[in-house]
N, C-alpha and C. Protein backbone atom coordinates (compact mmCIF):
# COMPACT_ATOMS: atom_id res chain seq x y z
N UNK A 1 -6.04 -10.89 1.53
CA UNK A 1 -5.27 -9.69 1.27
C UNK A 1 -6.16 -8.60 0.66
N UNK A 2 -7.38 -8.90 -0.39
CA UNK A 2 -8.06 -7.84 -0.65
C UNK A 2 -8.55 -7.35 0.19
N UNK A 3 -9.42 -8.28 1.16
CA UNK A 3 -10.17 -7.60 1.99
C UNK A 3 -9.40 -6.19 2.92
N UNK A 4 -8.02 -6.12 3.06
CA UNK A 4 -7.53 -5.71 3.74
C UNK A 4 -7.61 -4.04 3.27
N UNK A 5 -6.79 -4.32 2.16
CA UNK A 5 -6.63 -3.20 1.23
C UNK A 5 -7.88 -2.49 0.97
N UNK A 6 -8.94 -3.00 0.82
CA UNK A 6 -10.47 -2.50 1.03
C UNK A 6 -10.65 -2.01 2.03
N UNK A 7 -10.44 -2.31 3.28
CA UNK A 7 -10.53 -1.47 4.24
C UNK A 7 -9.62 -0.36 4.63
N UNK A 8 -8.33 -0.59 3.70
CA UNK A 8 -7.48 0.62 4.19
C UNK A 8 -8.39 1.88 3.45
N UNK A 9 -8.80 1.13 2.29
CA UNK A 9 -9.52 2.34 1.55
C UNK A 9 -10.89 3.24 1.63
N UNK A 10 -11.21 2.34 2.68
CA UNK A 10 -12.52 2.89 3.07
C UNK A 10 -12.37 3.72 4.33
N UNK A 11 -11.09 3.22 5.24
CA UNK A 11 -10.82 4.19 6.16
C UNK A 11 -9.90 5.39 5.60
N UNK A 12 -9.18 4.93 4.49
CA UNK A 12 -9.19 6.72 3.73
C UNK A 12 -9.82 7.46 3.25
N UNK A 13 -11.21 6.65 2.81
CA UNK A 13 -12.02 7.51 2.68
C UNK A 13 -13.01 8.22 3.63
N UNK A 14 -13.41 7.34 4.41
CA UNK A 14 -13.83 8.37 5.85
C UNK A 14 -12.91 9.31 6.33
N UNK A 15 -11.88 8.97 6.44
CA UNK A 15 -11.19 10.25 6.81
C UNK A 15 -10.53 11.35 6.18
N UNK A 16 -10.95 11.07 4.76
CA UNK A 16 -11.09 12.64 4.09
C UNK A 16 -12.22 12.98 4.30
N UNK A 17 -13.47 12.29 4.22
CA UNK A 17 -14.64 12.70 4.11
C UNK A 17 -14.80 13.47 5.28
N UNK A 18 -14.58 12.79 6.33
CA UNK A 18 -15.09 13.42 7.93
C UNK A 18 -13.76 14.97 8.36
N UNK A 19 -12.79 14.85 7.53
CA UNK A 19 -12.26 15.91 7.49
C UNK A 19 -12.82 17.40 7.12
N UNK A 20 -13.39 17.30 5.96
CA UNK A 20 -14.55 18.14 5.48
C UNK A 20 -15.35 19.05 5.77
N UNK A 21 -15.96 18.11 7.14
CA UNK A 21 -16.97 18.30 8.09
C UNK A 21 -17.08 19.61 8.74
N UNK A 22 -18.23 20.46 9.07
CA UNK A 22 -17.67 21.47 10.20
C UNK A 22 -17.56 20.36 11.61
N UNK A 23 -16.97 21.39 12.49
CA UNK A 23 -16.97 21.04 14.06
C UNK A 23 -18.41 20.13 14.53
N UNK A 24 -19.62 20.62 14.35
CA UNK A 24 -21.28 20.35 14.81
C UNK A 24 -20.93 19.00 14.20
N UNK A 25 -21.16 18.93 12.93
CA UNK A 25 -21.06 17.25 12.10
C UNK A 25 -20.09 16.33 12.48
N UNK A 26 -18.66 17.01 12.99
CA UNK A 26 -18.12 15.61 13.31
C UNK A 26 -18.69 15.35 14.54
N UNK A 27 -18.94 16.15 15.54
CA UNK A 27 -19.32 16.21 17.00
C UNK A 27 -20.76 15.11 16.86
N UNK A 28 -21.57 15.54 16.25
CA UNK A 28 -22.91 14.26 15.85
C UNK A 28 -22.58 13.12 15.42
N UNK A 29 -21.69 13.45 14.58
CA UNK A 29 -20.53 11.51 13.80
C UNK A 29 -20.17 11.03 15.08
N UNK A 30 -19.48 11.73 15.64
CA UNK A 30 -18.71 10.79 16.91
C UNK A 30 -19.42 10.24 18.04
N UNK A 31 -20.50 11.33 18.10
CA UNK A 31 -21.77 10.63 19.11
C UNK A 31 -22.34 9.59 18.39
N UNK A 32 -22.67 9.59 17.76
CA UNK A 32 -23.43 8.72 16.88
C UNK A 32 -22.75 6.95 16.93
N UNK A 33 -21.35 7.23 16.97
CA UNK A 33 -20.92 6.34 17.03
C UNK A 33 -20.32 5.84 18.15
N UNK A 34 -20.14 6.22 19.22
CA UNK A 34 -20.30 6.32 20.60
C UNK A 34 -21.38 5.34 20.87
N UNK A 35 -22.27 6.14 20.35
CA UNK A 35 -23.70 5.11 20.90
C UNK A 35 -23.84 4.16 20.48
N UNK A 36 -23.34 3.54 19.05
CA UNK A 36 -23.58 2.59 18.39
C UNK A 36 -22.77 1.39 19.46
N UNK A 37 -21.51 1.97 19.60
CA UNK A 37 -20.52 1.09 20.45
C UNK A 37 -20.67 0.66 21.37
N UNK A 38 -21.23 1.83 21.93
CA UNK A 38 -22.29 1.47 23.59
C UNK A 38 -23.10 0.28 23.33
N UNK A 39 -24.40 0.39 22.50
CA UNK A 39 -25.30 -0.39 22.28
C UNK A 39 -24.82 -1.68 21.97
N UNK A 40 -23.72 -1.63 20.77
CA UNK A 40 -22.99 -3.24 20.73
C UNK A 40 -22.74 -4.04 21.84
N UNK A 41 -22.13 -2.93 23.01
CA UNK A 41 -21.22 -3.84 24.00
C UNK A 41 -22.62 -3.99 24.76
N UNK A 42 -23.67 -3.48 25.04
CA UNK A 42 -24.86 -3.93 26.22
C UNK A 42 -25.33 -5.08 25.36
N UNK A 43 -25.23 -5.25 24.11
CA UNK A 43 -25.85 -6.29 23.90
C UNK A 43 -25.24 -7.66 24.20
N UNK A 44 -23.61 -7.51 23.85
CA UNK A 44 -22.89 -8.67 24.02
C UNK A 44 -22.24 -8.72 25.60
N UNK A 45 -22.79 -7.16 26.64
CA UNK A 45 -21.86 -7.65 27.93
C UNK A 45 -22.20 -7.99 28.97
């Protein structure tokens, strides 16, 4: 159950944080993580 609640809180905190952001920064966040996702799945597909 902690673990859970830890993550609700960390995804509230990214998403104030990334709220913040101008347009350019989230646009680089989201690539950024795009690619990461990409790269996960070539490794495992």
């Amino acid at each position: 159950m902690y673990g859970k609640v830890a993550r609700e809180t960390e995804i509230e905190m990214f998403a104030r944080i990334f709220s913040e952001l101008s347009d350019i920064d989230k646009r680089k966040i989201m690539n950024l993580i795009d690619f990461k996702r990409k790269y996960k799945e070539s490794l495992h597909g």
